[in-house]
PDB file of N, CA and C in Angstrom:
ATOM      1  N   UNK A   1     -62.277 -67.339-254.688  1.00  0.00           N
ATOM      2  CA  UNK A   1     -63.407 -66.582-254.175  1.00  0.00           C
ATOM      3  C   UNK A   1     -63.539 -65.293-254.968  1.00  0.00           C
ATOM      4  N   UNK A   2     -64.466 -64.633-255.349  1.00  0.00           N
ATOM      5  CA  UNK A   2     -64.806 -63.693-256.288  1.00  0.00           C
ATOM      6  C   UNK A   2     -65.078 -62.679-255.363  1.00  0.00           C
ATOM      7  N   UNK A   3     -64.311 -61.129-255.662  1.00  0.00           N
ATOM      8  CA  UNK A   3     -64.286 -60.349-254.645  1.00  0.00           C
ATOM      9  C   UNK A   3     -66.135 -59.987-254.832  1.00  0.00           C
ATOM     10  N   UNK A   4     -66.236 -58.926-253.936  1.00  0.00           N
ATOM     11  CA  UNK A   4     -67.239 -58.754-253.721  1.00  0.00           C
ATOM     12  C   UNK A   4     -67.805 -57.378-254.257  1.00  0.00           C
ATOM     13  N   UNK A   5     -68.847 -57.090-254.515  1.00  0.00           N
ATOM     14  CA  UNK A   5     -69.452 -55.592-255.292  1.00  0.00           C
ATOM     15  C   UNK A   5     -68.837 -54.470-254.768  1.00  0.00           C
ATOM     16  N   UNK A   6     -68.894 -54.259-253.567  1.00  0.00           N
ATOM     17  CA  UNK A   6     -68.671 -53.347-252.919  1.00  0.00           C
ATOM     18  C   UNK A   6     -67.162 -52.861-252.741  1.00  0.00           C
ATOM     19  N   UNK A   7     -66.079 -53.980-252.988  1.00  0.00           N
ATOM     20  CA  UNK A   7     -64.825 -54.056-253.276  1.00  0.00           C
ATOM     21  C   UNK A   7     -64.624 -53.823-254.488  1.00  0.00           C
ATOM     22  N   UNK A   8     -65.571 -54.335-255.539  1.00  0.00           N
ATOM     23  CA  UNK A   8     -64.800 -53.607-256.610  1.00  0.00           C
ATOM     24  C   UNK A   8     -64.962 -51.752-257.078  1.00  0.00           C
ATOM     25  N   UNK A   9     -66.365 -51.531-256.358  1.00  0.00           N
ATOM     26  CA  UNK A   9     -66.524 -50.077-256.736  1.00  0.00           C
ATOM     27  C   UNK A   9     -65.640 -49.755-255.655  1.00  0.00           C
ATOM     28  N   UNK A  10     -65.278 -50.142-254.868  1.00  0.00           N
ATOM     29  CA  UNK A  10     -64.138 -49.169-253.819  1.00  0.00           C
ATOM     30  C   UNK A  10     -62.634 -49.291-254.616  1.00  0.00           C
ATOM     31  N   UNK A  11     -62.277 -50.447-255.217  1.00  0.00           N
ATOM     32  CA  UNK A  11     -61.319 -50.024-256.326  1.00  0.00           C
ATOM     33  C   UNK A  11     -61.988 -48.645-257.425  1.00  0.00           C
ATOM     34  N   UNK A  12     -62.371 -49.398-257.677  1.00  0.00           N
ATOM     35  CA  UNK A  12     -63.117 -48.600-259.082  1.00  0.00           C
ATOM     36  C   UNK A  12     -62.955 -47.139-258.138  1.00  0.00           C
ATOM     37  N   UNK A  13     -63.310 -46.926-257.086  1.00  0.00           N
ATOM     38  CA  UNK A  13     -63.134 -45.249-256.515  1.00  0.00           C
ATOM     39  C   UNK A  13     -62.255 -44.621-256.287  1.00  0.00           C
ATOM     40  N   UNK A  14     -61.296 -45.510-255.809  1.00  0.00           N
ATOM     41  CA  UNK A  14     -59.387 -45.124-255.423  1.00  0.00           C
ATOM     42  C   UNK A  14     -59.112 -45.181-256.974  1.00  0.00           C
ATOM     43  N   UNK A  15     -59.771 -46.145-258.178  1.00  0.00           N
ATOM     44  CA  UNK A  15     -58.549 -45.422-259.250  1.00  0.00           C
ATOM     45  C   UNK A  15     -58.968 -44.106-260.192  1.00  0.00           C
ATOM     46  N   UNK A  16     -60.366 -43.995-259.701  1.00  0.00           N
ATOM     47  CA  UNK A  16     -60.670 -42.775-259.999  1.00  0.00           C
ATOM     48  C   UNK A  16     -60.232 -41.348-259.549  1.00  0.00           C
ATOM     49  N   UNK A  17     -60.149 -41.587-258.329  1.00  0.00           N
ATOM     50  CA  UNK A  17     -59.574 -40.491-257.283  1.00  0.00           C
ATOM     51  C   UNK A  17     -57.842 -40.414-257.867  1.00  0.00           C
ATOM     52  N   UNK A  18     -56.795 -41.478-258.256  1.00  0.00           N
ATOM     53  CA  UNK A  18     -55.754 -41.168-258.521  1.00  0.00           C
ATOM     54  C   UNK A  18     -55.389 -40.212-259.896  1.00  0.00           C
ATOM     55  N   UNK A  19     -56.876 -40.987-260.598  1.00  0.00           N
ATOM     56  CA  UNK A  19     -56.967 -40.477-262.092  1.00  0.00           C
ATOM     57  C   UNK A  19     -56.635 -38.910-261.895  1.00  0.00           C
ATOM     58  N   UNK A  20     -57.682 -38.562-261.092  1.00  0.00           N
ATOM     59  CA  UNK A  20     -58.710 -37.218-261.028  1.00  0.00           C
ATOM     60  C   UNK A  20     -56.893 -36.635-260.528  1.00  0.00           C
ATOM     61  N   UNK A  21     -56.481 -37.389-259.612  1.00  0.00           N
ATOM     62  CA  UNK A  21     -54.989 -36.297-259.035  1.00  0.00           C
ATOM     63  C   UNK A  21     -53.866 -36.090-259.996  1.00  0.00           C
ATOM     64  N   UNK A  22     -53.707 -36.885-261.089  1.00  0.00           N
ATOM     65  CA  UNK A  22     -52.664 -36.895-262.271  1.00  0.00           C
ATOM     66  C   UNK A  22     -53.175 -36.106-262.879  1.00  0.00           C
ATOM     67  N   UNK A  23     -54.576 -35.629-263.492  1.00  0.00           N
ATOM     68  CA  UNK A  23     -55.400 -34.942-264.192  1.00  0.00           C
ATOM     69  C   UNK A  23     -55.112 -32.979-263.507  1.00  0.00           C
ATOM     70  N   UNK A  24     -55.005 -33.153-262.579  1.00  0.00           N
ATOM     71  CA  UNK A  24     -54.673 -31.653-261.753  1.00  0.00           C
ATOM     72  C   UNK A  24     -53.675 -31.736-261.574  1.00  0.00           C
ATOM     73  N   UNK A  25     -52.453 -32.347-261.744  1.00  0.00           N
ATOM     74  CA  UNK A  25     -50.998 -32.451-261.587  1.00  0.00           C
ATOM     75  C   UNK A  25     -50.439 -31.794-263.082  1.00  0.00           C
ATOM     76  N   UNK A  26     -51.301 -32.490-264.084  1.00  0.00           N
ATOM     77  CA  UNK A  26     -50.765 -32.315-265.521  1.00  0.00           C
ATOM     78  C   UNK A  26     -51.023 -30.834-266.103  1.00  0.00           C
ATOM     79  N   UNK A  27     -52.209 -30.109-265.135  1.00  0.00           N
ATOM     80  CA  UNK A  27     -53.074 -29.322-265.494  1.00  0.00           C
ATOM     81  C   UNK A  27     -52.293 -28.066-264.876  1.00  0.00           C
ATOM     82  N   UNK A  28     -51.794 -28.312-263.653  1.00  0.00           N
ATOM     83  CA  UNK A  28     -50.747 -27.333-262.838  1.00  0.00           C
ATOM     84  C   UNK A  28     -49.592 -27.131-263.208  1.00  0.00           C
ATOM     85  N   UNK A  29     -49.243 -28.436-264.238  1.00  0.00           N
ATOM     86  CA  UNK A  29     -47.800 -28.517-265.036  1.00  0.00           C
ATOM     87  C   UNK A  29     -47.589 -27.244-266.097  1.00  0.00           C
ATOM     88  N   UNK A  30     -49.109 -27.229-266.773  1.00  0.00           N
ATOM     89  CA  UNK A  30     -48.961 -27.048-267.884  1.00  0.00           C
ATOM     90  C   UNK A  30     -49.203 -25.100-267.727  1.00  0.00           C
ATOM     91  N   UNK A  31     -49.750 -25.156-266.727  1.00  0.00           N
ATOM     92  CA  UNK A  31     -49.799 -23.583-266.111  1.00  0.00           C
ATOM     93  C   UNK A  31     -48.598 -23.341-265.665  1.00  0.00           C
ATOM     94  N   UNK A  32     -47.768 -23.679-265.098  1.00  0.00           N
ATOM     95  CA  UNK A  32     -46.619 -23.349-264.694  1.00  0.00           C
ATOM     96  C   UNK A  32     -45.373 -23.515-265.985  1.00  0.00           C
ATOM     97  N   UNK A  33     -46.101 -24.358-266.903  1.00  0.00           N
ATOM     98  CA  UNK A  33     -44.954 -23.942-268.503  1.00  0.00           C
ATOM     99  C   UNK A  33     -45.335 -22.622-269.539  1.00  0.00           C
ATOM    100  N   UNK A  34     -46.687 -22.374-268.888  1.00  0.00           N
ATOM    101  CA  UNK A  34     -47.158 -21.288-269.470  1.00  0.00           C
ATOM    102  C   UNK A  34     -46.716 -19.837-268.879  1.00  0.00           C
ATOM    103  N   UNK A  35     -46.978 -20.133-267.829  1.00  0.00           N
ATOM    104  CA  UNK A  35     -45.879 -18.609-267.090  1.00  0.00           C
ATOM    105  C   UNK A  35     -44.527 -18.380-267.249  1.00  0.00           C
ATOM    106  N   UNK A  36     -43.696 -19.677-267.556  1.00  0.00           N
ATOM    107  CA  UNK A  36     -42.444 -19.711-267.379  1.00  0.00           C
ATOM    108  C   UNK A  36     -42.069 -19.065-269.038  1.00  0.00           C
ATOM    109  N   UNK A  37     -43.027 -19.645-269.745  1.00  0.00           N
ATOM    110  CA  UNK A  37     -43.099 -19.234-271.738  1.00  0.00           C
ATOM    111  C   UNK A  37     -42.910 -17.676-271.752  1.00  0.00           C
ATOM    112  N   UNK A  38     -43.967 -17.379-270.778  1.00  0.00           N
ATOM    113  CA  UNK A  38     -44.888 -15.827-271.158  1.00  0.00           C
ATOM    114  C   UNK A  38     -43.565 -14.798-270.338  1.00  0.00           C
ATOM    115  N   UNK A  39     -42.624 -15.316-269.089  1.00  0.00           N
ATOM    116  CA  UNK A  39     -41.762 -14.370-268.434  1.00  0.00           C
ATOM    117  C   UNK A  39     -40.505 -14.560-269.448  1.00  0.00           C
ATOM    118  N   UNK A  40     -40.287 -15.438-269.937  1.00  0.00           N
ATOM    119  CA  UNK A  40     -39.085 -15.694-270.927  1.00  0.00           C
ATOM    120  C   UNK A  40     -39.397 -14.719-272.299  1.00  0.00           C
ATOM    121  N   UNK A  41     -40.780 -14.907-272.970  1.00  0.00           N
ATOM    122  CA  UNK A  41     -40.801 -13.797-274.079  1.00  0.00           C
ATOM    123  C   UNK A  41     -40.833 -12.629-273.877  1.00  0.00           C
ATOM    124  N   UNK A  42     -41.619 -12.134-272.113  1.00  0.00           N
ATOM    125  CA  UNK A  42     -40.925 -10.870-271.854  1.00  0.00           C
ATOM    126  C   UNK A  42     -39.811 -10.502-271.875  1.00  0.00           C
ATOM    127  N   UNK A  43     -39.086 -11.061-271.131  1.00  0.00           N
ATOM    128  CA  UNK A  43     -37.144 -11.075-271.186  1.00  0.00           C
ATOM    129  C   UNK A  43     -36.885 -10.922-272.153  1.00  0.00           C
ATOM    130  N   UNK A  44     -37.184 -11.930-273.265  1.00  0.00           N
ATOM    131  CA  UNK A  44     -36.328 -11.657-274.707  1.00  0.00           C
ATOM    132  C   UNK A  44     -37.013 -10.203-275.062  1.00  0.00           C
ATOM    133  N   UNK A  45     -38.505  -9.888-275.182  1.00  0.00           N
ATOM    134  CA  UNK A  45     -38.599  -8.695-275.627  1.00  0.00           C
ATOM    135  C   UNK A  45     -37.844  -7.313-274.870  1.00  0.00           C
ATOM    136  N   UNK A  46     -37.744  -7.797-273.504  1.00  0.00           N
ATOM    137  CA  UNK A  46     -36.860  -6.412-272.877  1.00  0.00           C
ATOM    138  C   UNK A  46     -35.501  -6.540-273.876  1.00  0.00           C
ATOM    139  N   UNK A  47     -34.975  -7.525-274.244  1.00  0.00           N
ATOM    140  CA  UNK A  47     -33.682  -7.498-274.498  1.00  0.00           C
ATOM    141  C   UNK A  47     -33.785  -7.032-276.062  1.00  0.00           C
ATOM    142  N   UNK A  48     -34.665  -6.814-277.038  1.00  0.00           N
ATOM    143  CA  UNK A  48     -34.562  -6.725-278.037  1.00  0.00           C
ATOM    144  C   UNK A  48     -34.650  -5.364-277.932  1.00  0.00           C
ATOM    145  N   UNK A  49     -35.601  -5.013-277.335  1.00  0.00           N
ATOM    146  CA  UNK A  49     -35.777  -3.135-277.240  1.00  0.00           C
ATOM    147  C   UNK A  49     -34.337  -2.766-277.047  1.00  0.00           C
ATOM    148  N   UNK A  50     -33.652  -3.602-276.083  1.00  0.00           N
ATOM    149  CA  UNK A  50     -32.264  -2.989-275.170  1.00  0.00           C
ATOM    150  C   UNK A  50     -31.456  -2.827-276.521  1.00  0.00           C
ATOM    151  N   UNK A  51     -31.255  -3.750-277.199  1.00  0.00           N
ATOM    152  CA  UNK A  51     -30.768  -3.866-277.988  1.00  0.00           C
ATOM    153  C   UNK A  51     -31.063  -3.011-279.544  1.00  0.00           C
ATOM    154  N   UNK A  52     -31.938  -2.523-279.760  1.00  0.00           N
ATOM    155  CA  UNK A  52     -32.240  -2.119-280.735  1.00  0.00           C
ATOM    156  C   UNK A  52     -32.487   0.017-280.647  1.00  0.00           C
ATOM    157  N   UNK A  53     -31.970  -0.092-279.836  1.00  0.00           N
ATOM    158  CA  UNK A  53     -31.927   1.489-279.167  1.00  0.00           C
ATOM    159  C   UNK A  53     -30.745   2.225-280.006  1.00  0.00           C
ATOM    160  N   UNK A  54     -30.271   1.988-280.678  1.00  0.00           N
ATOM    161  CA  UNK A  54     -28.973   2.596-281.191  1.00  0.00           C
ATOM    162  C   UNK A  54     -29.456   3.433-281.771  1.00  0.00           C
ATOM    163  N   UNK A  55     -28.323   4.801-282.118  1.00  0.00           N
ATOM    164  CA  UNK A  55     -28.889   5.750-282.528  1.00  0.00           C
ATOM    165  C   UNK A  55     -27.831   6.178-283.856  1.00  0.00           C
ATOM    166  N   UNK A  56     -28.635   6.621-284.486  1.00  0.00           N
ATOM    167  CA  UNK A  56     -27.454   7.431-286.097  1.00  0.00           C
ATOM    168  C   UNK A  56     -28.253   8.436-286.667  1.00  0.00           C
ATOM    169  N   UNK A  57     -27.572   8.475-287.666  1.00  0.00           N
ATOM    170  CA  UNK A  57     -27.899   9.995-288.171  1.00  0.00           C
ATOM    171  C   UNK A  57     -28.936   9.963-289.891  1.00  0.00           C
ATOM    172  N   UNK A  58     -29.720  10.635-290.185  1.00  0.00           N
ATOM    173  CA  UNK A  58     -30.320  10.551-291.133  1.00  0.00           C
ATOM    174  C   UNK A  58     -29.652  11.628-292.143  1.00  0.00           C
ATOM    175  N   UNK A  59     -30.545  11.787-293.718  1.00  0.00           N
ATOM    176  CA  UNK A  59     -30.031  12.750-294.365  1.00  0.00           C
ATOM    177  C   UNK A  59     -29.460  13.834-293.929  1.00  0.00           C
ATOM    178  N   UNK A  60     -30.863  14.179-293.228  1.00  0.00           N
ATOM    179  CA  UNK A  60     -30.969  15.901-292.862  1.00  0.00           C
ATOM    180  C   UNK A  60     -29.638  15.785-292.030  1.00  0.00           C
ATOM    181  N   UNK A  61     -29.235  15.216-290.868  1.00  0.00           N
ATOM    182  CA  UNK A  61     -28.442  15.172-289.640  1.00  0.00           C
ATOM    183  C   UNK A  61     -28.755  15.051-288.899  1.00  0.00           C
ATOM    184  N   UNK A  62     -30.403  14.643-288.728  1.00  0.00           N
ATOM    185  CA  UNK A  62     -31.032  14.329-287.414  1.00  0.00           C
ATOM    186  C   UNK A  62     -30.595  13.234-286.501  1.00  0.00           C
ATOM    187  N   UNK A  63     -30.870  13.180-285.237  1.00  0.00           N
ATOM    188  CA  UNK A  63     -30.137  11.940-284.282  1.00  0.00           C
ATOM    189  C   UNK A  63     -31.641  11.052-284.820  1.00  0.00           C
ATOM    190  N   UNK A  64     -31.484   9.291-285.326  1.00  0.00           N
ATOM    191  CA  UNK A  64     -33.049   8.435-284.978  1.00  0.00           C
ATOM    192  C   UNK A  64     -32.773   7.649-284.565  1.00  0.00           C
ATOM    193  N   UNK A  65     -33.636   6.611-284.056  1.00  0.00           N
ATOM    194  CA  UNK A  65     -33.219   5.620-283.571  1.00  0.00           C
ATOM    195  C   UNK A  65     -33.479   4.640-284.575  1.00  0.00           C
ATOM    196  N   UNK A  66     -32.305   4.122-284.784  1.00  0.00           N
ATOM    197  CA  UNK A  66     -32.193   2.819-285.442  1.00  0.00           C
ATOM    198  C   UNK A  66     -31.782   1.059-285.267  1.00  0.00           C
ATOM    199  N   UNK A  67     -31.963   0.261-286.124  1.00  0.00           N
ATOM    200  CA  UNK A  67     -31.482  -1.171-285.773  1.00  0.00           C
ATOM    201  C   UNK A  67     -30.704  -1.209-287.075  1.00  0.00           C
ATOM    202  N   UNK A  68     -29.790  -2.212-287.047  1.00  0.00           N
ATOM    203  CA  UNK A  68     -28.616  -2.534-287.423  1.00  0.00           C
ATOM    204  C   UNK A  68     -28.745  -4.022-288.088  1.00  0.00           C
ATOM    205  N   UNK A  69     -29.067  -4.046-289.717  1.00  0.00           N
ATOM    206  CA  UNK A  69     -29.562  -5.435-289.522  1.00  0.00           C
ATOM    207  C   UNK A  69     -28.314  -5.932-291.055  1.00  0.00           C
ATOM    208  N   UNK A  70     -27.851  -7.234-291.255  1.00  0.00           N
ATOM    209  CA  UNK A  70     -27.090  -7.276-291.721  1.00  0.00           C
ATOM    210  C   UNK A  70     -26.279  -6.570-292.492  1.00  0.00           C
ATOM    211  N   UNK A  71     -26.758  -5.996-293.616  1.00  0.00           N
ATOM    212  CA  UNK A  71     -26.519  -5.029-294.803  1.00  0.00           C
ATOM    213  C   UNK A  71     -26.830  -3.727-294.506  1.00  0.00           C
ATOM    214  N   UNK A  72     -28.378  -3.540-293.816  1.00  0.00           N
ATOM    215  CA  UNK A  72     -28.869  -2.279-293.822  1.00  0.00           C
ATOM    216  C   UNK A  72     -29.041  -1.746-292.620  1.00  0.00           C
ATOM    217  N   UNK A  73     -29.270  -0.572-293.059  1.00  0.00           N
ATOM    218  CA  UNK A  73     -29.327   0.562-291.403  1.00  0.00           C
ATOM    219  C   UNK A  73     -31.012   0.456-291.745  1.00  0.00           C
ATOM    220  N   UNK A  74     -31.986   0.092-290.644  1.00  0.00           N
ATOM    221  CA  UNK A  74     -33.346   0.709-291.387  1.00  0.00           C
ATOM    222  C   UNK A  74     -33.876   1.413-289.912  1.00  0.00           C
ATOM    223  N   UNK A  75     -34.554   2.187-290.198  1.00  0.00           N
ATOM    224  CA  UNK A  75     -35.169   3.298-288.909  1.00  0.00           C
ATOM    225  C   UNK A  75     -36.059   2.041-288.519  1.00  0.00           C
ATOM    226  N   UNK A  76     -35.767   2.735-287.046  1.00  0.00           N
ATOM    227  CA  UNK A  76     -36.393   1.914-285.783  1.00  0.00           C
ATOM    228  C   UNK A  76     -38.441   1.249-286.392  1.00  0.00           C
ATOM    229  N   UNK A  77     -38.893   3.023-286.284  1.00  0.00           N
ATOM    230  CA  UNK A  77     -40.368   3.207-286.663  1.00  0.00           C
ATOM    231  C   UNK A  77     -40.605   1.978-287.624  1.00  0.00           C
ATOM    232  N   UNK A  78     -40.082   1.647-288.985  1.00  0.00           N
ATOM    233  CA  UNK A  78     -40.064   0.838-289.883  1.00  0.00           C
ATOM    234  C   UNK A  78     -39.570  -0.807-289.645  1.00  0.00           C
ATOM    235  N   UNK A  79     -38.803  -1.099-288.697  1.00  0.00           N
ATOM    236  CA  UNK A  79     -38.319  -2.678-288.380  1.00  0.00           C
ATOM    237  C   UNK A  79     -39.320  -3.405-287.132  1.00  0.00           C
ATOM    238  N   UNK A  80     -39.477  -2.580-286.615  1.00  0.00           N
ATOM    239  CA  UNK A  80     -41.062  -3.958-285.801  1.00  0.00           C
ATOM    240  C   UNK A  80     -42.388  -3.548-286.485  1.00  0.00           C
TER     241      UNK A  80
END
């Protein structure tokens, strides 16, 4: 027996409706990997400032703030 019209657009509507809910599932996913991205590069940036606060001395004898990078001392102002 061959279903009937009205049965198949009522499929045809439930797999639309599931579509439409995976479609806002994937969409809520992808917002919630985006906040989680954006609080993590804050963190790392708090931690780089934390980290890059050190202080030494220049020609003159002034106190600057500097970073510490393999070989070289280079002033803060100049490394970001």
């Amino acid at each position: 027996m061959k279903p009937s019209l009205v049965s198949r657009i009522r499929n045809i509507w439930i797999m639309s409706h599931w579509m439409r809910n995976e479609a806002v599932a994937a969409a809520a996913m992808l917002v919630v990997r985006r906040n989680e991205v954006k609080l993590r590069r804050a963190e790392d940036e708090k931690e780089l400032e934390k980290n890059a606060g050190q202080l030494g001395v220049d020609a003159a004898g002034n106190l600057r703030v500097i970073r510490v990078l393999d070989d070289y001392v280079v002033p803060f102002e100049c490394g970001l």
